[in-house]
Protein backbone atom coordinates (compact mmCIF):
# COMPACT_ATOMS: atom_id res chain seq x y z
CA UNK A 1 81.40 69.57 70.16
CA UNK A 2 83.47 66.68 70.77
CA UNK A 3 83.08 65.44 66.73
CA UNK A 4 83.61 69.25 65.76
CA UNK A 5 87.36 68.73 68.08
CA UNK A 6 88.15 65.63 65.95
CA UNK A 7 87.51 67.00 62.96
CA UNK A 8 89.70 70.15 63.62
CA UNK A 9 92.53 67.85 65.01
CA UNK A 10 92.82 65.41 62.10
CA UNK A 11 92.16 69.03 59.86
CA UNK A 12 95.74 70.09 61.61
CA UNK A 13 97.67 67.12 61.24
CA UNK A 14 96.88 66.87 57.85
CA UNK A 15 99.68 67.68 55.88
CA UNK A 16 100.45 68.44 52.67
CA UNK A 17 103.60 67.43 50.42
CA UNK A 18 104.11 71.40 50.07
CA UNK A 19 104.74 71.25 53.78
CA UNK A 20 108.10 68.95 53.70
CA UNK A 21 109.73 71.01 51.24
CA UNK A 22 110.82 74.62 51.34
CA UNK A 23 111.95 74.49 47.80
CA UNK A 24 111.88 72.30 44.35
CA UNK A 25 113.44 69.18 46.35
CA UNK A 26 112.37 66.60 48.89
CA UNK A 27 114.26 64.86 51.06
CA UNK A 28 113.13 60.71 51.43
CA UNK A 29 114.88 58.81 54.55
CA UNK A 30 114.87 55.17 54.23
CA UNK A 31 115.92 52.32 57.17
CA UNK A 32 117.46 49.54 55.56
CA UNK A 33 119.23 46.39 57.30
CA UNK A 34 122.38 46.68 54.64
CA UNK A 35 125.31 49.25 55.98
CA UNK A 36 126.43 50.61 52.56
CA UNK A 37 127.51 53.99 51.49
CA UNK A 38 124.80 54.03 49.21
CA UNK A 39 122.33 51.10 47.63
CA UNK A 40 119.58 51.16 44.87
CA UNK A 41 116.31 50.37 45.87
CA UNK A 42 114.24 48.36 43.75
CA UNK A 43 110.43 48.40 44.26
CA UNK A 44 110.52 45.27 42.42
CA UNK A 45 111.59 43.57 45.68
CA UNK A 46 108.50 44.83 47.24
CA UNK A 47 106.54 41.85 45.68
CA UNK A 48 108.44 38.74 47.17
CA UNK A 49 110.70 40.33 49.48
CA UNK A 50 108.67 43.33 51.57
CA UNK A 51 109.05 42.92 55.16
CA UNK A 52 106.42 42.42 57.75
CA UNK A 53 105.97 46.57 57.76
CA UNK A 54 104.71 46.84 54.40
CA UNK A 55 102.34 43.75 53.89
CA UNK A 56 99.42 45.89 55.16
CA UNK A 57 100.39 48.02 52.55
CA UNK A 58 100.80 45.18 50.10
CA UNK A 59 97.36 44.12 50.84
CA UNK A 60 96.11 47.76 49.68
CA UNK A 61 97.79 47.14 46.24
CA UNK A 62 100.44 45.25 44.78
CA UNK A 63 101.71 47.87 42.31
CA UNK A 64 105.71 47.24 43.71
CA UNK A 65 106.78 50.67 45.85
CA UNK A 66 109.80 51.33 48.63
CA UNK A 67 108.75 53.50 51.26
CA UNK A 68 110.17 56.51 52.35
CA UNK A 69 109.59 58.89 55.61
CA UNK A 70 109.50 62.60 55.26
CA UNK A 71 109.70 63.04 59.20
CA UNK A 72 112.19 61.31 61.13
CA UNK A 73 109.93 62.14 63.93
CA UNK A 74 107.56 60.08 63.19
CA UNK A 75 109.43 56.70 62.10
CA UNK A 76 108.83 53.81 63.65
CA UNK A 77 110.87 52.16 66.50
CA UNK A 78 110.50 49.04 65.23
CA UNK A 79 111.84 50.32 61.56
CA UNK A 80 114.69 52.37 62.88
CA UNK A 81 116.03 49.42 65.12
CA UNK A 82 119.09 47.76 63.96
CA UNK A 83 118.83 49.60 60.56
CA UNK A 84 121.47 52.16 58.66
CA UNK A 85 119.49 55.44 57.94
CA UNK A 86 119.47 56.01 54.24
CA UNK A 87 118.67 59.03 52.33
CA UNK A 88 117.50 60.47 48.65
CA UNK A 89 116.75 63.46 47.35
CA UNK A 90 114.64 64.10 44.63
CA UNK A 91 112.25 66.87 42.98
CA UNK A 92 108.61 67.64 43.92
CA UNK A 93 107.27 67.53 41.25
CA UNK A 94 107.82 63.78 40.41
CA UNK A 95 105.30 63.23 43.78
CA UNK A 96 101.59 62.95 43.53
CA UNK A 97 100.22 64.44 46.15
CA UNK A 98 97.49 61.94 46.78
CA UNK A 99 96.38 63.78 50.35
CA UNK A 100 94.78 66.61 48.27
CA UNK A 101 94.14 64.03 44.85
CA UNK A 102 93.98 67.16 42.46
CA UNK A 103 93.47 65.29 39.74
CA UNK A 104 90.81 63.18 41.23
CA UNK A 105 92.70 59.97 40.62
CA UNK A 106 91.21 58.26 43.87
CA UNK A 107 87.89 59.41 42.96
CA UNK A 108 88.11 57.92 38.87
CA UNK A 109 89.37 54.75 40.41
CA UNK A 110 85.75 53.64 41.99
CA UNK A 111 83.89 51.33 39.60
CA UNK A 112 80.41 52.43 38.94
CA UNK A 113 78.32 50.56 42.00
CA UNK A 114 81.23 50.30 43.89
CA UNK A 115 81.93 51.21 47.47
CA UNK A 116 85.63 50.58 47.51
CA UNK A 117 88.64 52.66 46.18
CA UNK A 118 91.00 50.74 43.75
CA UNK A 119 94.94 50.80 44.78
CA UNK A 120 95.91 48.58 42.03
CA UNK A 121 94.44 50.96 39.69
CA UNK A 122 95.15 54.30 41.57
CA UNK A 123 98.73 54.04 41.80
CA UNK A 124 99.10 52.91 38.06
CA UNK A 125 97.46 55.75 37.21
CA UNK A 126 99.61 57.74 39.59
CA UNK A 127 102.78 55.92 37.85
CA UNK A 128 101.74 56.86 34.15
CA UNK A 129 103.31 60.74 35.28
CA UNK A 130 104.72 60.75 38.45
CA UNK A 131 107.54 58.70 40.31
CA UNK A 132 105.92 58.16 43.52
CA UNK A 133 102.59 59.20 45.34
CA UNK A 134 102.75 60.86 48.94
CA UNK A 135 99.91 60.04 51.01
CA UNK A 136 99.06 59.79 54.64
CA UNK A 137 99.23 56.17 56.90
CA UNK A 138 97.71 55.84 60.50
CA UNK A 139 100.78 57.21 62.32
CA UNK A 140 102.61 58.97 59.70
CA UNK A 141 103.01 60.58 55.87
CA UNK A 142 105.27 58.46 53.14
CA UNK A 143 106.18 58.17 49.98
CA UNK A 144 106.04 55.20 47.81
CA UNK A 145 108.44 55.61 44.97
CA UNK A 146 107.42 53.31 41.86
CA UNK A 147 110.92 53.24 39.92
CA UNK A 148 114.26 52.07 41.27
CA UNK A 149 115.96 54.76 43.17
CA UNK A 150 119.66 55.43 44.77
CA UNK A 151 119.72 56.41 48.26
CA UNK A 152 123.19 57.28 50.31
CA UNK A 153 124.16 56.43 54.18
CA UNK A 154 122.96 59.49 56.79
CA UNK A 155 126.10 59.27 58.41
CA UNK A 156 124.46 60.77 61.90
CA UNK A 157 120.78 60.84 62.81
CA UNK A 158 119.39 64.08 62.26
């Protein structure tokens, strides 16, 4: 009973991209320690300049990414603290929705013999059609966008 309660509870936190978006656009929200009216984030910096969030993430793969929340809920203290809240919108359909992997990309991505999933080779697969890939971390859902994007000041905290 009590594995049958776990499953159910991870089964109803699981959330899709579909879910952060009642129509064609997302909306990304971005903490960054710069107080402009808008920047341009390049993943690029992701390889020598990441901060100490992302070098689990780095560790996963090094394909360069920025990292956007679709929840404010659910962002970290630790990000949010002494950082501008920035925003971008952008359509749905340039996110893989690697959650539900309907093309199977994760699963093409194991090397015969292998007991490990590929990141370096997932998300350059991902990259080939899609700007960014949604998928879920411990706490909470992001995207990683692969191409340099624009993102403009949230004047207030929503």
């Amino acid at each position: 009973m009590k594995d049958y309660k776990k499953g159910l509870k991870k089964f109803l936190m699981e959330r899709k991209l579909e879910d952060y978006s009642d129509s064609a656009v997302l909306k990304l929200y971005h903490f960054a320690s710069a107080d402009e009216g808008s920047l341009t984030l390049d993943p690029e910096h992701f390889l020598s300049g990441r901060s100490t969030f992302s070098k689990r993430e780095y560790e996963k793969s090094q394909v360069p990414r920025t990292f956007f929340y679709l929840d404010l809920d659910h962002a970290e203290k630790i990000v949010k603290s002494g950082r501008t809240l920035y925003t971008a919108s952008v359509p749905s359909s340039l996110v893989y929705d690697l959650n539900q992997d309907p093309e199977n990309i994760i699963r093409k991505s194991v090397q015969p013999g292998a007991f490990f999933v590929n990141y370096n080779t997932v998300f350059e697969t991902i990259k080939e059609n899609y700007k960014g890939a949604f998928y879920k971390l411990p706490n909470f859902d992001v995207v990683a966008w692969f191409e340099p994007i624009e993102v403009h000041k949230q004047e207030e905290e929503l």
